[in-house]
C-alpha atoms as a PDB file:
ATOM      1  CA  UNK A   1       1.342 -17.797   9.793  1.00  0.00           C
ATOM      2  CA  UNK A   2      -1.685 -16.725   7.257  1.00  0.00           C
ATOM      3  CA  UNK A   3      -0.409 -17.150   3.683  1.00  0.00           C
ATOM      4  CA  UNK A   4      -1.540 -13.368   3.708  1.00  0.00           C
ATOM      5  CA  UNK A   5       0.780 -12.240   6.454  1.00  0.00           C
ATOM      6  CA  UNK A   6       4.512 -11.079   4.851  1.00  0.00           C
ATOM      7  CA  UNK A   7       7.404 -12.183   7.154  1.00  0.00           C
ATOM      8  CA  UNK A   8      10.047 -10.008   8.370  1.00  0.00           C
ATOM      9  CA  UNK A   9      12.381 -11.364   5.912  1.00  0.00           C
ATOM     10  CA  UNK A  10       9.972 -10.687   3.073  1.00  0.00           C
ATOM     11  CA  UNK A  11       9.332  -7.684   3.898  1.00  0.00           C
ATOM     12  CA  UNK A  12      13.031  -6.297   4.449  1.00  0.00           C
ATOM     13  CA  UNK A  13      13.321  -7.537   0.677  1.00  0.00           C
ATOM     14  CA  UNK A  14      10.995  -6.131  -1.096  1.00  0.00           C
ATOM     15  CA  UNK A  15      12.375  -3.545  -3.532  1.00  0.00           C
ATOM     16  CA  UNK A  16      11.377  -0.312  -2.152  1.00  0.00           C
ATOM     17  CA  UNK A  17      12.033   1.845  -5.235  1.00  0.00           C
ATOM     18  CA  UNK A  18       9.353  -0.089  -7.113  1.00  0.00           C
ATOM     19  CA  UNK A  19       6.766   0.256  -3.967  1.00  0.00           C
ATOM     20  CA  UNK A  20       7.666   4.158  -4.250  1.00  0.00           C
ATOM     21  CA  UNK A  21       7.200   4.019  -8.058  1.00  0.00           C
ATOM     22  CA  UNK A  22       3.478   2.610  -7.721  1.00  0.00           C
ATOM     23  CA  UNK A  23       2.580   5.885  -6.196  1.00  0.00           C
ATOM     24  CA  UNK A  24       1.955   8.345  -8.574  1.00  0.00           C
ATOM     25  CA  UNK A  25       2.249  12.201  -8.020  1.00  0.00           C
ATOM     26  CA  UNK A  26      -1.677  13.247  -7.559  1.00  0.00           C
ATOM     27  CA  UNK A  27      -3.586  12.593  -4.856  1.00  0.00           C
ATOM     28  CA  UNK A  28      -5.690   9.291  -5.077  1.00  0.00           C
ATOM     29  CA  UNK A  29      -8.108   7.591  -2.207  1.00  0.00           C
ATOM     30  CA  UNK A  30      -6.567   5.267  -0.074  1.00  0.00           C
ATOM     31  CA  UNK A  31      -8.631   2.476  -1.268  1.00  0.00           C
ATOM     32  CA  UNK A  32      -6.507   3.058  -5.253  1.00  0.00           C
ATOM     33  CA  UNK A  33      -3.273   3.633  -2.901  1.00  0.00           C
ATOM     34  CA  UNK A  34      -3.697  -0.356  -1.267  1.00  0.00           C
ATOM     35  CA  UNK A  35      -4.272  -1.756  -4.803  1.00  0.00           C
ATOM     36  CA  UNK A  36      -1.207  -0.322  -6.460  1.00  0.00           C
ATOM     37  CA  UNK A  37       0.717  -1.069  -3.308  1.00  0.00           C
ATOM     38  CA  UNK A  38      -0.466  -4.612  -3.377  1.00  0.00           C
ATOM     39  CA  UNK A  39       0.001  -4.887  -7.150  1.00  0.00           C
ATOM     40  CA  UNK A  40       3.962  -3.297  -6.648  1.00  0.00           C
ATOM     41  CA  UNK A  41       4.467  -5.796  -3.985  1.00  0.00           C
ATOM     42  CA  UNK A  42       3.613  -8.203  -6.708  1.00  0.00           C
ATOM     43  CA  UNK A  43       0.664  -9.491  -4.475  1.00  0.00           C
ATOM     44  CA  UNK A  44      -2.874  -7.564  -6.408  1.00  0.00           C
ATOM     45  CA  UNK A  45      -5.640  -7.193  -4.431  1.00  0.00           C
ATOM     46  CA  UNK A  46      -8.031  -9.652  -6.157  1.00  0.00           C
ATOM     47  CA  UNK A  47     -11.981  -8.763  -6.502  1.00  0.00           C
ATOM     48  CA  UNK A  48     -14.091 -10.824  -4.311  1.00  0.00           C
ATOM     49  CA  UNK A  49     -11.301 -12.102  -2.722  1.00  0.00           C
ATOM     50  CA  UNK A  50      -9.652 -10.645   0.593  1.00  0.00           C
ATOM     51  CA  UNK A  51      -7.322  -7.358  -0.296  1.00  0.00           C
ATOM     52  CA  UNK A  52      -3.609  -8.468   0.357  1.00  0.00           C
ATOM     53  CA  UNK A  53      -3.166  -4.389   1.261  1.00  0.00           C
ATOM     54  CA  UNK A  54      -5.873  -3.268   2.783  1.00  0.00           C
ATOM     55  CA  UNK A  55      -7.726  -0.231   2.582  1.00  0.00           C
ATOM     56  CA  UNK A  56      -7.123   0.625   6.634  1.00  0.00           C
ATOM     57  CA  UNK A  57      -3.617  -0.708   6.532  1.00  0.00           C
ATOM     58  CA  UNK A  58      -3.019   2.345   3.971  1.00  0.00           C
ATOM     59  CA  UNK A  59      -5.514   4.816   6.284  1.00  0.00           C
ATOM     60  CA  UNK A  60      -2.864   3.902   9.347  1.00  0.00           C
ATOM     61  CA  UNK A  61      -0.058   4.155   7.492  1.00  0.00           C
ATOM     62  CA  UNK A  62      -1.127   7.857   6.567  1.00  0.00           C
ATOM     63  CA  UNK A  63      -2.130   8.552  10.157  1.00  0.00           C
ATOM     64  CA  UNK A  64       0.995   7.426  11.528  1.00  0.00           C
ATOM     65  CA  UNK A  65       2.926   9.354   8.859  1.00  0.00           C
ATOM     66  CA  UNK A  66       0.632  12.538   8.384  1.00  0.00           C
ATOM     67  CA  UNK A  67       0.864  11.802   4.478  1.00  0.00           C
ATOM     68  CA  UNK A  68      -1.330  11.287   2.031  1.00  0.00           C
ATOM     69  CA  UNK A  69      -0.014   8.388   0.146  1.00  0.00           C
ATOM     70  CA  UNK A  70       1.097  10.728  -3.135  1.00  0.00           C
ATOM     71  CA  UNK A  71       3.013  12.479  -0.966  1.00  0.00           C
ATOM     72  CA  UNK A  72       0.252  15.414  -0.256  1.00  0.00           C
ATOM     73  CA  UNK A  73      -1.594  16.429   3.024  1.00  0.00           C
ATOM     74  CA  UNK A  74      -4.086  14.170   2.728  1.00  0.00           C
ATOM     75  CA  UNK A  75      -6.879  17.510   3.469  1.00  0.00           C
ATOM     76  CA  UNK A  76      -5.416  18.896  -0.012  1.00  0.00           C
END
């Protein structure tokens, strides 16, 4: 396993208030929603480096949800 990929385990403990906290109330791109996600997760995205969240990770999860990541249509 990639040191990038999170294991089941890791995943099921992450603190999940904290991951909501990150998001704030406005809409913001997806690209701003994967670096506060990453930096919640206590993982930052690093520049020049490979994003630990990445931009189309967030773009699926909104797809598969139907929300933007503050919690708006995304089309708002």
């Amino acid at each position: 396993m990639s040191p990038l990929t999170w294991s089941r385990a890791a995943v099921e403990a992450l603190d999940a208030e904290a991951v909501r906290a990150s998001m704030p109330r406005e809409p913001i791109s997806p690209y701003q929603a994967a670096g506060r996600l990453a930096a919640a997760l206590g993982t930052p995205n690093e520049d020049g480096q490979a994003p630990v969240v990445a931009t189309y990770a967030v773009e699926r999860l909104i797809a598969l949800g139907g929300r933007h990541p503050a919690g708006s249509p995304r089309d708002s």
